[in-house]
Protein backbone atom coordinates (compact mmCIF):
# COMPACT_ATOMS: atom_id res chain seq x y z
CA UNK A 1 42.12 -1.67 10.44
CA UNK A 2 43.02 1.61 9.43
CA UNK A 3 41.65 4.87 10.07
CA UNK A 4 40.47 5.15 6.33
CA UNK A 5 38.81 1.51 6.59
CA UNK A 6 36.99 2.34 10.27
CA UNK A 7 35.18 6.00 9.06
CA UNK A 8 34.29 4.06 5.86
CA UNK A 9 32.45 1.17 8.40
CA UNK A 10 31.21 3.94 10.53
CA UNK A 11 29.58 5.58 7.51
CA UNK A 12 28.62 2.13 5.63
CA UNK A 13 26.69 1.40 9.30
CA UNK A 14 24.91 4.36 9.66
CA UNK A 15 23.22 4.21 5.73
CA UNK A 16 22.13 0.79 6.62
CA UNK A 17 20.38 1.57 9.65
CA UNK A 18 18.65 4.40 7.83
CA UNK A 19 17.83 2.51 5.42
CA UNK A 20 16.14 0.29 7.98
CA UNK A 21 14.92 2.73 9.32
CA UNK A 22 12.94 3.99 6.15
CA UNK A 23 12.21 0.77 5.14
CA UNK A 24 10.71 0.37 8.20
CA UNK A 25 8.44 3.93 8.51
CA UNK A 26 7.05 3.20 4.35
CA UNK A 27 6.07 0.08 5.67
CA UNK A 28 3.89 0.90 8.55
CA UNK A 29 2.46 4.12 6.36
CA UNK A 30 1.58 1.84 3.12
CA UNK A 31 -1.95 1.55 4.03
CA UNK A 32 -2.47 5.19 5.36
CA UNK A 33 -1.07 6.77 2.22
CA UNK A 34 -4.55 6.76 -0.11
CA UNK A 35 -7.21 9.48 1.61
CA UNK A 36 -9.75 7.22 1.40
CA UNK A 37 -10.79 3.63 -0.03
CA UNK A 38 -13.57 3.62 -2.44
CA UNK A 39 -16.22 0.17 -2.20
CA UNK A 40 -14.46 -1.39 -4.68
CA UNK A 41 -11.32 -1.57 -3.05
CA UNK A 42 -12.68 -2.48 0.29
CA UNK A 43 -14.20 -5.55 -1.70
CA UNK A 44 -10.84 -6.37 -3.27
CA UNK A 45 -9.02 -5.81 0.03
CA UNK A 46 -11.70 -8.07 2.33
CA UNK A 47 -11.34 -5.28 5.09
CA UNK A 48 -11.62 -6.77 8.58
CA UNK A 49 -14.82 -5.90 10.88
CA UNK A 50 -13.69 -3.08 13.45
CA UNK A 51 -10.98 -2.10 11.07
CA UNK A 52 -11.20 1.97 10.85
CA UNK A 53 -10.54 3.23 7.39
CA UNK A 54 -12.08 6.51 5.01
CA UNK A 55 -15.23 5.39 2.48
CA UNK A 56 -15.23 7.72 -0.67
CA UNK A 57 -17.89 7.60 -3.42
CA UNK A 58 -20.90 8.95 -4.42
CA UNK A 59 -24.38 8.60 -2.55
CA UNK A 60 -26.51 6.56 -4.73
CA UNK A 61 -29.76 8.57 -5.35
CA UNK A 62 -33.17 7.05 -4.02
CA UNK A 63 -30.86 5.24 -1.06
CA UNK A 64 -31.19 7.70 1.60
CA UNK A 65 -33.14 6.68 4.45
CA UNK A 66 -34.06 9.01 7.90
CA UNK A 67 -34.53 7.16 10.74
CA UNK A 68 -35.15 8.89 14.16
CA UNK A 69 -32.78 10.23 16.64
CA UNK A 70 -31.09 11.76 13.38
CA UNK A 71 -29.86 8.28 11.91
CA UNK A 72 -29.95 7.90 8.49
CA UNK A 73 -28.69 5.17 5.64
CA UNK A 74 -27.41 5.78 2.50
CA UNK A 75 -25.59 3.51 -0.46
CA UNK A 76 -21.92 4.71 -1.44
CA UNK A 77 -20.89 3.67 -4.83
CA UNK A 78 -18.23 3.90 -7.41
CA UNK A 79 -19.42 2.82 -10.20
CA UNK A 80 -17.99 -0.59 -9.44
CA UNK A 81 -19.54 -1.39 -6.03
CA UNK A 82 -21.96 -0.36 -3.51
CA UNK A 83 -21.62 -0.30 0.53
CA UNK A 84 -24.12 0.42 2.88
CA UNK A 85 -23.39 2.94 5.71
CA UNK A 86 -25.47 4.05 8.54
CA UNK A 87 -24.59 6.95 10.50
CA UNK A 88 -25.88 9.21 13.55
CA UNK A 89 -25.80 12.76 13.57
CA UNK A 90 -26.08 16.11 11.79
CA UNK A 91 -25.19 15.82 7.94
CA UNK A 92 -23.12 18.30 6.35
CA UNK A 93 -25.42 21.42 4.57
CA UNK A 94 -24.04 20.06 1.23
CA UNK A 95 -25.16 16.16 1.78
CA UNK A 96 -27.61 14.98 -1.13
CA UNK A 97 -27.75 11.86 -3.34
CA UNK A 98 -25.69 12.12 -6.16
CA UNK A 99 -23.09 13.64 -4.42
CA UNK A 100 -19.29 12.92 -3.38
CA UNK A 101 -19.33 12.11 0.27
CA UNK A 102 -16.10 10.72 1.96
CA UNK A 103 -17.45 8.81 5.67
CA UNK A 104 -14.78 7.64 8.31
CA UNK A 105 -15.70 4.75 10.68
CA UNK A 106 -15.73 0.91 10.30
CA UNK A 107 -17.58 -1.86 8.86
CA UNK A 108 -19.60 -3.91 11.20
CA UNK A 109 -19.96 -7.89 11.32
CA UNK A 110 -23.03 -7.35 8.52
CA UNK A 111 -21.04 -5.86 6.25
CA UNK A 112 -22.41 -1.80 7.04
CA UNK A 113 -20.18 0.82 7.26
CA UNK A 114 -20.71 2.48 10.16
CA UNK A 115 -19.62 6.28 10.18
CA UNK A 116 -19.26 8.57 12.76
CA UNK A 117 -17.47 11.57 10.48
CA UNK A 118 -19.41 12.39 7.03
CA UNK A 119 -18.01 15.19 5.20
CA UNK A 120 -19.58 15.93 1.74
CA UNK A 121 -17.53 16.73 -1.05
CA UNK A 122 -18.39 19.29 -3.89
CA UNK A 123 -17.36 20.77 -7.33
CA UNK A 124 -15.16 23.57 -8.15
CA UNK A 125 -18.33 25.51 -9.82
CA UNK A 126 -19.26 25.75 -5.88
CA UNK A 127 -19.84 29.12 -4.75
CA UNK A 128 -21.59 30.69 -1.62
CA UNK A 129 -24.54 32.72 -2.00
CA UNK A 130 -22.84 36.10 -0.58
CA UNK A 131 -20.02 35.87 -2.71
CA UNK A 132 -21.96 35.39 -5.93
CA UNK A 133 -24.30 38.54 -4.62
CA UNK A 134 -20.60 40.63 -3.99
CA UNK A 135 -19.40 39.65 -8.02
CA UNK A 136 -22.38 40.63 -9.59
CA UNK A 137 -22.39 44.44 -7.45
CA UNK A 138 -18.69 44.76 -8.74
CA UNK A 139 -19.66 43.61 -12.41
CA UNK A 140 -17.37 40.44 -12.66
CA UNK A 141 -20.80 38.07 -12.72
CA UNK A 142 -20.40 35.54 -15.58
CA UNK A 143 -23.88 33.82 -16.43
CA UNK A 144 -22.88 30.36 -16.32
CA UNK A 145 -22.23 30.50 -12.13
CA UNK A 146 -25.93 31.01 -10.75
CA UNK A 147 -26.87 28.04 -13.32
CA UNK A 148 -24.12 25.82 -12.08
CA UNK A 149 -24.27 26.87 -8.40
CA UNK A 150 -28.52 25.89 -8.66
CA UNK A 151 -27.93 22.90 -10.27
CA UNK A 152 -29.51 24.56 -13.26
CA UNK A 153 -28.82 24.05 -16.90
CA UNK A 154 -25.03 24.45 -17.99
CA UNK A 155 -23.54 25.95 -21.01
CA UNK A 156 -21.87 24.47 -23.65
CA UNK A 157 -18.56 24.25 -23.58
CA UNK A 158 -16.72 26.50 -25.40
CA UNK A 159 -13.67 26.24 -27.49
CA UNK A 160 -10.46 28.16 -27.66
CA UNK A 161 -12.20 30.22 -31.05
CA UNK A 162 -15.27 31.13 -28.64
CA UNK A 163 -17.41 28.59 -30.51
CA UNK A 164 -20.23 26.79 -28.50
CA UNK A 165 -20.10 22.83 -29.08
CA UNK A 166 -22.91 21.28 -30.07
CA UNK A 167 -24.65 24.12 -30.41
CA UNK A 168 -27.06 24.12 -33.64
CA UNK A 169 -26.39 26.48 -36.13
């Protein structure tokens, strides 16, 4: 073999085994790429009992239930499916129905999900109290944020010629 054919072999080898090597890593990672499943996909994938994974949705409203010792219930749906979760603790400040929540934990042999992390999601027309207070002493308050912040009434949209939609004329 010559010296030409051996460096070739040596290089040839060493792709393969990264290759492998990849392979092997995207494998082991192809469930823990998504964030979190939603209830439809746990449905579709028949997740095991035990098996800890992220539960995304939206907290049905009228399915929250307080139980004592600070355990509550709620319904996470979206818009496909709904899964029951039950969880112990403190919720998050922004926690209501009709929210985004994302839970981590486990289902249980009954088929709850049983969450020991809740985090609650929110819009991007989120904004704290203080910071509102600070734009409106430097002038830059637009009316629309209090309204969306307070769950209040929202504009119309507006297009690129400053024209409300839908608004009657």
């Amino acid at each position: 073999m010559t010296r030409k054919q051996r460096r070739m072999t040596i290089i040839g080898g060493s792709l393969a085994v990264l290759a492998l090597a990849a392979a092997l890593v995207l494998n082991a990672l192809r469930d823990s790429i998504v964030f979190f499943s939603t209830p439809t996909m746990v449905a579709e994938k028949h997740v095991q009992p035990g098996k800890r994974f992220r539960l995304g949705g939206l907290v049905q409203p009228g399915s929250l239930q307080r139980g004592d010792n600070l355990a509550v219930t709620f319904e996470v749906a979206d818009g496909g499916a709904k899964l029951p979760v039950a969880y112990k603790g403190i919720l998050p400040d922004l926690f209501r129905e009709g929210q985004g929540v994302v839970a981590e934990g486990a289902l249980d042999a009954n088929g709850v999900f049983k969450a020991d992390t809740v985090l609650a999601k929110h819009d991007e027309t989120y904004m704290p109290k203080d910071v509102a207070d600070a734009l409106k002493k430097q002038g830059h308050w637009k009316d629309d944020y209090g309204a969306q912040a307070s769950g209040g009434p929202k504009p119309a949209a507006t297009t690129a010629q400053g024209n409300s939609q839908g608004a009657v004329r």
